[in-house]
Protein backbone atom coordinates (compact mmCIF):
# COMPACT_ATOMS: atom_id res chain seq x y z
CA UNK A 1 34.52 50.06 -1.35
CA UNK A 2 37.83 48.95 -2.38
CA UNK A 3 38.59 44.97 -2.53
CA UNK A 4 40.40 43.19 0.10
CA UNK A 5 40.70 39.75 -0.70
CA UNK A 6 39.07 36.86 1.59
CA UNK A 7 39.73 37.23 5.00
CA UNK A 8 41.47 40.10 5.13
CA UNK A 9 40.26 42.97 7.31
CA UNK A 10 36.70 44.55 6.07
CA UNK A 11 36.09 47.90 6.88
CA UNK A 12 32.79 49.62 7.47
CA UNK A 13 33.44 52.12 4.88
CA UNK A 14 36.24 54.13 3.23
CA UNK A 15 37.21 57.47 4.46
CA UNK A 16 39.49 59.32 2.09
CA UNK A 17 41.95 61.02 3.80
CA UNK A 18 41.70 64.16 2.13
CA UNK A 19 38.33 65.00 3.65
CA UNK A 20 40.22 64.95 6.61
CA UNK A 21 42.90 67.44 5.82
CA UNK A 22 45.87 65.41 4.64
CA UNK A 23 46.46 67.09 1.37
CA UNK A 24 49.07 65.44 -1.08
CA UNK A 25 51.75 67.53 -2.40
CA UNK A 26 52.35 69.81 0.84
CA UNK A 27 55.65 70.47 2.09
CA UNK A 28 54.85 69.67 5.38
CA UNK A 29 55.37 66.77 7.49
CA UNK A 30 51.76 65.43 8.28
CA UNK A 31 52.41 62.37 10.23
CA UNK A 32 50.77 63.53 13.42
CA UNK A 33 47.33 64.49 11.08
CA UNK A 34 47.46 60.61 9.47
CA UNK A 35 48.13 59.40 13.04
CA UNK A 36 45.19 60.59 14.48
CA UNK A 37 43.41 59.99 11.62
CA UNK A 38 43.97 56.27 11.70
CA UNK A 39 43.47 55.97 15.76
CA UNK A 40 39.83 57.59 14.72
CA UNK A 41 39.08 54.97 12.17
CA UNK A 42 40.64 52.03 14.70
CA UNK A 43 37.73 52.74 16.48
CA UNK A 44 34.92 52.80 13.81
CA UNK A 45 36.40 50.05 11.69
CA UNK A 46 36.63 52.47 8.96
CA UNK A 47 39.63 52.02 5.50
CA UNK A 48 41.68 55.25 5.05
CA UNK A 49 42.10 55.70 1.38
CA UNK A 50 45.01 57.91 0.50
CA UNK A 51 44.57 59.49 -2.69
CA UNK A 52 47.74 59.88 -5.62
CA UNK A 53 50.42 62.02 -4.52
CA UNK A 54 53.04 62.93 -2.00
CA UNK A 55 52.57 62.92 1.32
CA UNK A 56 55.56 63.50 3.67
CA UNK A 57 55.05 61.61 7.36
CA UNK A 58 57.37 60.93 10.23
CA UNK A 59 56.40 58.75 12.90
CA UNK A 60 53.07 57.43 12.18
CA UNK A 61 51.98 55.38 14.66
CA UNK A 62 49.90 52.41 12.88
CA UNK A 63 46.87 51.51 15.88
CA UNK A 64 45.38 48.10 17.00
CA UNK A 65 43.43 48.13 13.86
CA UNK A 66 44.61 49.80 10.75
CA UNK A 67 43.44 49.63 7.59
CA UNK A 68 45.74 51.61 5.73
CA UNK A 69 45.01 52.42 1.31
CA UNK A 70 46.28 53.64 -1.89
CA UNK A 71 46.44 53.52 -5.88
CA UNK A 72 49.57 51.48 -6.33
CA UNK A 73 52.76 53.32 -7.87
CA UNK A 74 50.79 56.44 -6.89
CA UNK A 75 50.46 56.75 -3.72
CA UNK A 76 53.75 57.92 -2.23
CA UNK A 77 54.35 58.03 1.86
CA UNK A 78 57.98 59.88 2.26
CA UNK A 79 59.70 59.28 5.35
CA UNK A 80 60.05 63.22 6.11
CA UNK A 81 63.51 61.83 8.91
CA UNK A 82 63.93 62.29 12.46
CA UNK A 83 62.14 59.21 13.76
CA UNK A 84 60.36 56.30 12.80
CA UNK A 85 58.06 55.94 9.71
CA UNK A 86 55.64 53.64 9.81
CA UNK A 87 55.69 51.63 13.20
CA UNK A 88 53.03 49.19 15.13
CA UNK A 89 53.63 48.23 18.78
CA UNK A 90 50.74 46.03 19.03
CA UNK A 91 47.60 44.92 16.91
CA UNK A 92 44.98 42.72 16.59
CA UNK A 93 44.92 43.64 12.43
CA UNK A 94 46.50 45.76 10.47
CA UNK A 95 46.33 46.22 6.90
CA UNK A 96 48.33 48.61 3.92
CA UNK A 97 48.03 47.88 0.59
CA UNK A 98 48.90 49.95 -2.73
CA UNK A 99 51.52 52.72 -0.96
CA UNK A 100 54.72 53.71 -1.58
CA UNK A 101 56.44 53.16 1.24
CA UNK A 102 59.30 55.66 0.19
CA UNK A 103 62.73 55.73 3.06
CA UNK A 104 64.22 58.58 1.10
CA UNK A 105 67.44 57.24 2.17
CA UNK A 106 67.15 58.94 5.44
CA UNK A 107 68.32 57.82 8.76
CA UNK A 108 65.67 56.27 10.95
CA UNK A 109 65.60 57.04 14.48
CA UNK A 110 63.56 56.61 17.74
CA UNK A 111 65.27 52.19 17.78
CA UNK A 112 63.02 51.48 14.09
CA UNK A 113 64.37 48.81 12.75
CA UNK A 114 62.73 49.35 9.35
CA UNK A 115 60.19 51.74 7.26
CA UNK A 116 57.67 49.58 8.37
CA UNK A 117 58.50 48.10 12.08
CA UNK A 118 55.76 45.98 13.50
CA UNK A 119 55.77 43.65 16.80
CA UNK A 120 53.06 41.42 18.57
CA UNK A 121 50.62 41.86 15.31
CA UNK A 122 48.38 39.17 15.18
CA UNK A 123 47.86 39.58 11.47
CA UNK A 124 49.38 41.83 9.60
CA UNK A 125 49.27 42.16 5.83
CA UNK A 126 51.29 43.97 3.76
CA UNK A 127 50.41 43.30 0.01
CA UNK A 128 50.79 45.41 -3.55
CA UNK A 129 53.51 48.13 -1.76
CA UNK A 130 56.11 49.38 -3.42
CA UNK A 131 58.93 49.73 -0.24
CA UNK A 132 62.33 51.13 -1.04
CA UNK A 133 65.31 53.76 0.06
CA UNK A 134 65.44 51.92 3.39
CA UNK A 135 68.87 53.41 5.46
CA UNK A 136 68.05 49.63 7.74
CA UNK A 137 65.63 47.12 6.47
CA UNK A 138 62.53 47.93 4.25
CA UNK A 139 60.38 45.48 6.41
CA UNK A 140 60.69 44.26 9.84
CA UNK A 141 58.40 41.99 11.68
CA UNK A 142 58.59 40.72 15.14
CA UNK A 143 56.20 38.24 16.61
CA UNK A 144 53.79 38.76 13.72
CA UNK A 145 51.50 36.27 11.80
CA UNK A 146 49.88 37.36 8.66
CA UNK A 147 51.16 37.93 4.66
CA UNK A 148 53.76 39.72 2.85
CA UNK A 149 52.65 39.62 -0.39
CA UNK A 150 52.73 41.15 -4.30
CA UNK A 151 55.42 43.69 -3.24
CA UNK A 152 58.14 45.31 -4.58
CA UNK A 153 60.85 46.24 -2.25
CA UNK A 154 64.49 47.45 -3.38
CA UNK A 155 67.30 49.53 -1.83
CA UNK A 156 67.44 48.56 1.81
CA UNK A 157 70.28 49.18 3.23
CA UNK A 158 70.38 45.79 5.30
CA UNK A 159 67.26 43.45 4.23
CA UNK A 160 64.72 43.64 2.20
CA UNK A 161 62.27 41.45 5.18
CA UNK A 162 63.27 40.85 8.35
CA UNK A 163 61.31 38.22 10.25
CA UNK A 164 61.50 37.07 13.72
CA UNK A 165 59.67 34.98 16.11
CA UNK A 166 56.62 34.81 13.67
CA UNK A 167 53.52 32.96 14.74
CA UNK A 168 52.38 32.21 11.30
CA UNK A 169 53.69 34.16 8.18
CA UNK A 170 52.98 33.90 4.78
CA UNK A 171 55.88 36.05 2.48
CA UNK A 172 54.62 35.10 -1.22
CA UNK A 173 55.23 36.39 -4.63
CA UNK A 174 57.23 39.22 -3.41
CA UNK A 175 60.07 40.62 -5.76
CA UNK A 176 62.67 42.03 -3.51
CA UNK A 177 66.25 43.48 -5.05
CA UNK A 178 69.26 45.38 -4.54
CA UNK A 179 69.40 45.05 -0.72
CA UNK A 180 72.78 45.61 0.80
CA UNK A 181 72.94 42.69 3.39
CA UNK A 182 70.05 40.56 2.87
CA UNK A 183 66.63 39.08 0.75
CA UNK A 184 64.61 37.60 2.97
CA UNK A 185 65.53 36.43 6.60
CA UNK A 186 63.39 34.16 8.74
CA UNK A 187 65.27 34.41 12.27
CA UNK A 188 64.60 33.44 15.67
CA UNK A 189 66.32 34.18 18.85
CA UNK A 190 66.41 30.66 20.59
CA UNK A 191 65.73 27.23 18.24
CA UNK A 192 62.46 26.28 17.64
CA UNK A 193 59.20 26.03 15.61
CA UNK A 194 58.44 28.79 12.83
CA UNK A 195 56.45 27.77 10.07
CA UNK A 196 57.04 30.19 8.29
CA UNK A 197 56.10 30.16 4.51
CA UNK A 198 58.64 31.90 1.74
CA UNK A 199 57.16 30.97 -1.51
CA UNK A 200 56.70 32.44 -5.08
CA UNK A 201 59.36 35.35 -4.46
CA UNK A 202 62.06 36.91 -6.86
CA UNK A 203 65.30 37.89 -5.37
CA UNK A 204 67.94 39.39 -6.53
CA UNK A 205 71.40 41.46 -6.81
CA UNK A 206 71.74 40.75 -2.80
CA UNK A 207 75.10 42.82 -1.53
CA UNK A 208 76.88 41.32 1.81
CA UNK A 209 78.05 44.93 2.75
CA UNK A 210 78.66 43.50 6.30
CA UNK A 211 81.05 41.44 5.17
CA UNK A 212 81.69 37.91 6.80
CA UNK A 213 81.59 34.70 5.55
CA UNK A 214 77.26 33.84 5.17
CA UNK A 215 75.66 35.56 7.78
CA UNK A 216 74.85 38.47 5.43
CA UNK A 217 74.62 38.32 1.39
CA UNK A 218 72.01 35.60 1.60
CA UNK A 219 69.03 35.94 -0.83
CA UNK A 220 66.31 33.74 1.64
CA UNK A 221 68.07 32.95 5.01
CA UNK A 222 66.30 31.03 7.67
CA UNK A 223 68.26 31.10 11.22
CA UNK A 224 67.39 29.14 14.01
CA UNK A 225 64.08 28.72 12.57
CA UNK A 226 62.50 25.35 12.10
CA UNK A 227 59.62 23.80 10.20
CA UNK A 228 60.18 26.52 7.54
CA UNK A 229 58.96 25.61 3.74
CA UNK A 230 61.18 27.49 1.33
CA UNK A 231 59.84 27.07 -1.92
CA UNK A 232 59.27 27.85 -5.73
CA UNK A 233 60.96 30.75 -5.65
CA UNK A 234 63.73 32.46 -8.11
CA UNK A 235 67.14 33.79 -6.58
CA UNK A 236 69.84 35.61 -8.66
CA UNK A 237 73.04 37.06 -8.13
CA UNK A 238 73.74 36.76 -4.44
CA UNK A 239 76.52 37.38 -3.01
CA UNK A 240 76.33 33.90 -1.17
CA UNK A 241 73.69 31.88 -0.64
CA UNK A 242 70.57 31.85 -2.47
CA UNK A 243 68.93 29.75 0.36
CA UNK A 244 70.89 29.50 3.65
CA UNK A 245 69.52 27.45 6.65
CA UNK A 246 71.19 27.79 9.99
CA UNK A 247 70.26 25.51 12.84
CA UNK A 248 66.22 25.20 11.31
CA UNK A 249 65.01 22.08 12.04
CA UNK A 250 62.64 20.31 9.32
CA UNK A 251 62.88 22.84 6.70
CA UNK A 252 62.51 22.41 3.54
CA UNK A 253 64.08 24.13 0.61
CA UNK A 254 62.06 22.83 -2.48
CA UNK A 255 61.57 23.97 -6.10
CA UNK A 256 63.85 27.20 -6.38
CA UNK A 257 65.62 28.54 -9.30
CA UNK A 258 69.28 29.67 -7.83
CA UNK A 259 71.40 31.16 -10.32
CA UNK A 260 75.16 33.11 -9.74
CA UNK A 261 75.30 32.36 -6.50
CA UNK A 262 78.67 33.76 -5.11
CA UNK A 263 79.12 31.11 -2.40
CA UNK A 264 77.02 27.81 -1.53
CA UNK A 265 73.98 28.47 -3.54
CA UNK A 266 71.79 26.36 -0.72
CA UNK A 267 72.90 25.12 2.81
CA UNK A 268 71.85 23.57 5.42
CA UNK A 269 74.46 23.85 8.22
CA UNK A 270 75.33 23.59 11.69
CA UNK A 271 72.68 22.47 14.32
CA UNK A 272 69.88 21.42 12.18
CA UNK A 273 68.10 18.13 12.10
CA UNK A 274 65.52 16.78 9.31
CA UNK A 275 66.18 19.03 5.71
CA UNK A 276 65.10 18.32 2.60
CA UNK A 277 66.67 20.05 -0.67
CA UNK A 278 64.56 19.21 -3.33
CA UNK A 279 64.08 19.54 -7.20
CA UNK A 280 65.90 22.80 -7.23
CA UNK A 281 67.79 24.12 -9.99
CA UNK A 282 71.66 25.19 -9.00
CA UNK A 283 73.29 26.92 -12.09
CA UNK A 284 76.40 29.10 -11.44
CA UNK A 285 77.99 29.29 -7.81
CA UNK A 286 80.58 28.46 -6.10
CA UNK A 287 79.45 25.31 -4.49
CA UNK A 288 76.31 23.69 -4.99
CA UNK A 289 73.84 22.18 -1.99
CA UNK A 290 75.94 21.53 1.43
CA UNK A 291 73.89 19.40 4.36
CA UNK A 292 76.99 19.18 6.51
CA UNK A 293 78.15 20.57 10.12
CA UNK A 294 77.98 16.82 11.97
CA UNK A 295 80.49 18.34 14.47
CA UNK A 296 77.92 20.99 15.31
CA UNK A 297 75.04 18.32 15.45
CA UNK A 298 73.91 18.98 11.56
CA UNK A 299 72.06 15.67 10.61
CA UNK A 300 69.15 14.02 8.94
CA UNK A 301 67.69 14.70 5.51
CA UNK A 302 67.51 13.91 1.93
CA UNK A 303 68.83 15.60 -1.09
CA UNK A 304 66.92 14.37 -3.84
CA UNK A 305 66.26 15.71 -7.73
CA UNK A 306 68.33 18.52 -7.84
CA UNK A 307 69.84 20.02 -11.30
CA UNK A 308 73.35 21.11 -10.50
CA UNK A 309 76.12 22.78 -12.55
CA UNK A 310 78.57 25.14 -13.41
CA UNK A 311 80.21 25.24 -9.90
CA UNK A 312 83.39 28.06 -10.07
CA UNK A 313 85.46 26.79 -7.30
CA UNK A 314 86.24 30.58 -6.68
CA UNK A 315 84.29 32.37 -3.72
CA UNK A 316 84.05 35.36 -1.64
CA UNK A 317 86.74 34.06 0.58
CA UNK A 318 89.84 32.22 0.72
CA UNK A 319 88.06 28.52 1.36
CA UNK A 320 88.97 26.55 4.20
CA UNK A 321 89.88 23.07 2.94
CA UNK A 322 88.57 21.29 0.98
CA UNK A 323 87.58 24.53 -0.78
CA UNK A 324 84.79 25.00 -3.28
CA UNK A 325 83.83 23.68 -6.49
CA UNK A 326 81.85 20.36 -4.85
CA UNK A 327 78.65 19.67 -6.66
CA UNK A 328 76.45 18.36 -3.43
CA UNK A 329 78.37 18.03 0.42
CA UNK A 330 76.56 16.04 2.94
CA UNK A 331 77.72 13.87 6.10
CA UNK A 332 75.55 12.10 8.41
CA UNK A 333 72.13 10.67 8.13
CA UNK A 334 70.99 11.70 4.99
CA UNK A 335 70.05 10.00 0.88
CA UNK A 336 71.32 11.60 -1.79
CA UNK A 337 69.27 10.48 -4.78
CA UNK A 338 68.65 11.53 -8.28
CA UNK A 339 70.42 14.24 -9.24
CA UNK A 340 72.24 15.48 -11.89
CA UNK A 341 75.67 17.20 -11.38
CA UNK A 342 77.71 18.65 -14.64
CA UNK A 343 81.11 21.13 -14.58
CA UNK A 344 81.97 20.56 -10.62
CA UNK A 345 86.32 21.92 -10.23
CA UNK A 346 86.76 20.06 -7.24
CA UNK A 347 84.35 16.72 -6.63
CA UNK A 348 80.92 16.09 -7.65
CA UNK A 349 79.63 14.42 -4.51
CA UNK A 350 81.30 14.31 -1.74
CA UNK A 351 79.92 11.91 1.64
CA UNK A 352 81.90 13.02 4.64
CA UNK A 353 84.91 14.89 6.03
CA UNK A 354 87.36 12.89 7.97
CA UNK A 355 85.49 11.31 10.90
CA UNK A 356 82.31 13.41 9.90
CA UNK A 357 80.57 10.80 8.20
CA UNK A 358 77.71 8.30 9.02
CA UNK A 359 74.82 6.82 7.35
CA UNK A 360 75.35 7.62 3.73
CA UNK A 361 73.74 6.87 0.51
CA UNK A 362 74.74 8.02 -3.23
CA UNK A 363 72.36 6.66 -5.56
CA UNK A 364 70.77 7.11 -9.10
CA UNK A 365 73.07 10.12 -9.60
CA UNK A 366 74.82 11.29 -12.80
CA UNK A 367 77.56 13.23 -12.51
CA UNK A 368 79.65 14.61 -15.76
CA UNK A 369 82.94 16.71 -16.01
CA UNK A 370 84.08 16.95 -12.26
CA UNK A 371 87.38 16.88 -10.70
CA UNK A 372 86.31 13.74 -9.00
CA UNK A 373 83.12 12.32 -9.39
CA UNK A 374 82.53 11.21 -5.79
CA UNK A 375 84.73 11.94 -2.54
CA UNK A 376 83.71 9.21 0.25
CA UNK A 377 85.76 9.90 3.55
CA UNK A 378 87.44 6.15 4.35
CA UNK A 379 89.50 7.71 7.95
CA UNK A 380 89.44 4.77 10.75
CA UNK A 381 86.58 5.21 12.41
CA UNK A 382 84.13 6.42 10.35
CA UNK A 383 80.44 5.47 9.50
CA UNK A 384 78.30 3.50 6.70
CA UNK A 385 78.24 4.99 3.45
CA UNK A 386 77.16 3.42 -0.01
CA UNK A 387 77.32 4.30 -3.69
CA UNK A 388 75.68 2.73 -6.36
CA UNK A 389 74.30 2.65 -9.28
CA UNK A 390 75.35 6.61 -10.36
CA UNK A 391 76.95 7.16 -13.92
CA UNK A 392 80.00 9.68 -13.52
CA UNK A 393 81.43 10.97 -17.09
CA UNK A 394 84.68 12.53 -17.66
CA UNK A 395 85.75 12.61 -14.17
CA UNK A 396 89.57 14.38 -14.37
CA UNK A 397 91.34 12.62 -11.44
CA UNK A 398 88.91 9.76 -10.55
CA UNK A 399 84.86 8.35 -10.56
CA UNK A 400 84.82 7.36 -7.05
CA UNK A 401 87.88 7.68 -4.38
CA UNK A 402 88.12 7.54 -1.14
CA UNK A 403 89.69 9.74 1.07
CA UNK A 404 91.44 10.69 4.51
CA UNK A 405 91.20 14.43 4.68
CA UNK A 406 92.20 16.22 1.28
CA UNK A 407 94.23 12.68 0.59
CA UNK A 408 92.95 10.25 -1.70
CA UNK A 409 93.88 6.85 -0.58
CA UNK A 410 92.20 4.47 -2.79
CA UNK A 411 92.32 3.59 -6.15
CA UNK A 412 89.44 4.14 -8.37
CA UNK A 413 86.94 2.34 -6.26
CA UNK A 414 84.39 2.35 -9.79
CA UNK A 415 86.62 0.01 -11.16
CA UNK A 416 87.16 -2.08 -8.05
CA UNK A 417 85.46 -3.31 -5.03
CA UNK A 418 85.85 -1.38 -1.94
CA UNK A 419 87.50 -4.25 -0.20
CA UNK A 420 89.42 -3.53 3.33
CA UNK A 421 86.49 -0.75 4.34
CA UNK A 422 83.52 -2.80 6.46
CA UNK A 423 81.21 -0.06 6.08
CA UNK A 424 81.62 1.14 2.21
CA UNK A 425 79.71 -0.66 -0.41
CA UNK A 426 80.30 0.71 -3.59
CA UNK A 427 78.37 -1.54 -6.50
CA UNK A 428 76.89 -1.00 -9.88
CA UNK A 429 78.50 2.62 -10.96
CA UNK A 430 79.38 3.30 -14.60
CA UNK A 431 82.43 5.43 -15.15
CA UNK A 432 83.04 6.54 -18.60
């Protein structure tokens, strides 16, 4: 009996497929044979066990319980076109491990969303596939809990996962590349609780194809989802963001490796309340970590032990003002603490945006080679903010100024007191 790991499902026996009449290598579509074949062993409990080879299938219908095998790399399902591939309506557990989920490039039909399209699963795993060739997403999921796991999924033409309103999902040590519009998205449809877990995965060479400016392009993006722990993972070359968090409330991004990132390399923005960006590594983007979007109700969080450098000030886009090349943005309600910011064009911190600012703190940072070292918004009006005890090095026009807008309208406020502003304490920096 094959292996399944603890908990997953355990079948009564394995049944190879073969036995059955599926034979690898035929030219003919045999999706209705491996359909019936799993509804059969739904009902006995049994693991089908595909042996090596080819097997062309078009819409197989995965049953209530499925418990779906191969020999990884060997094992090769090709989507044969003309409908779905592999798609579950509704399950109590379903299982496929060691395929080749293989899209062929083809056109899916019949509304899949993906090679593998699954909604109201109650746990569904996924783990040691090989899924690629996708003409939509490799992966979709939709009111599924269970694991994505120890895949390798390339090519999509969208994402490589697509994940919405999950009720308890695990995607871990995944290594998903060369998707046109998308790594890994955790969405929902209205705001709420997720809990989602993306942790251990390698993305890379994410496309935007779509176009836009962040809602595609994104190697892990997490929309409207909240309590979502992003974590330990490594992102490359994306076209924007290697983490991007829309409106989730309480996530936390934590631990990730984020290198050439083509836009922010991680955000939290718009409606969100309650981030934390933590002890991530930021080395080549175009911005660095943004907590902003006040205006949109974007508040609450800490930004603490981050590595950040290398920041282009050239994006995907002509920038609205005050453009790129900022080190770490943030504006109301949140600590930044500890972290280390080195080659920002444009500032190295910056608290605020005009009237966007309130309850701000800039401390036991070191910031070297920036345009400015730190941007504090001063417009009448605006809320607390304090900075002290950061070392700023070889800051071009300033260590700390403050600002109305793009204008600064202070002098170096390092080498003076912030005097005039009730609600600006700036003490204890060294500027060198």
């Amino acid at each position: 009996m094959a292996g399944l790991g603890a908990g997953a499902l355990l079948p009564a026996r394995t049944f190879a497929a073969t036995s059955a009449g599926l034979n690898p290598g035929s030219p003919d579509d045999q999706g209705k044979a491996l359909t019936a074949l799993l509804q059969k062993a739904s009902q006995t409990g049994d693991q089908i066990f595909l042996q090596p080879g080819t097997y062309i299938v078009t819409g197989v219908d995965l049953p209530a319980r499925t418990n779906l095998a191969g020999i990884p790399g060997t094992t090769r399902l090709v989507y044969g076109g003309g409908g779905s591939f592999l798609k579950a309506s509704s399950g109590a557990q379903i299982r496929l491990s060691g395929l080749v989920i293989d899209g062929a490039n083809q056109p899916l039909a019949g509304g899949a969303k993906a090679l593998v399209d699954a909604a109201n699963v109650t746990r569904i795993v996924i783990e040691d596939c090989d899924v690629a060739a996708s003409a939509k997403n490799a992966i979709a999921l939709s009111q599924c809990g269970g694991s994505i796991r120890n895949n390798r999924i390339s090519g999509a033409r969208d994402a490589g996962i697509f994940a919405s309103q999950s009720t308890g999902l695990d995607i871990t040590a995944n290594h998903v590349g060369a998707c046109g519009n998308g790594g890994i998205l955790i969405f929902r449809d209205a705001q709420g609780p997720d809990g989602t877990i993306v942790s251990g995965n390698r993305v890379e060479n994410i496309r935007a194809d779509g176009g836009g400016t962040g809602q595609n392009g994104n190697g892990i993006n997490v929309f409207r989802a909240g309590n979502v722990l992003v974590s330990n993972n490594v992102l490359k070359n994306c076209a924007f963001s290697a983490v991007r968090a829309n409106a989730g409330n309480n996530v936390q991004i934590i631990g990730n490796n984020c290198t050439g990132s083509g836009e922010m390399a991680l955000y939290s923005e718009f409606a969100f309340e309650g981030a934390v960006i933590a002890n991530n590594i930021v080395d080549g983007a175009a911005s660095g970590i943004s907590m902003v979007n006040f205006d949109g109700g974007g508040r609450m969080g800490t930004c603490s032990g981050n590595v950040v450098r290398n920041l282009t000030a050239i994006g995907p886009y002509p920038a609205d003002a005050p453009g790129f090349g900022i080190g770490i943005s943030v504006e109301a309600d949140i600590a930044v603490t500890g972290n280390v910011i080195e080659n920002a064009a444009l500032y190295g911190i910056k608290l605020g945006w005009g009237p966007y600012m309130r309850n701000l703190t800039a401390t036991g940072n070191v910031i070297r080679q920036a345009g400015t070292g730190i941007y504090v918004s001063v417009v009448d009006g605006v809320g607390s903010a304090i900075v002290t005890d950061n070392i700023i090095e070889k800051a071009v026009r300033g260590g700390i100024l403050g600002h109305r807008w793009m204008d600064a309208v202070t002098k170096d406020l390092a080498r003076q007191n912030a005097s005039g502003y009730d609600r600006l304490i700036v003490e204890r920096n060294i500027l060198s």
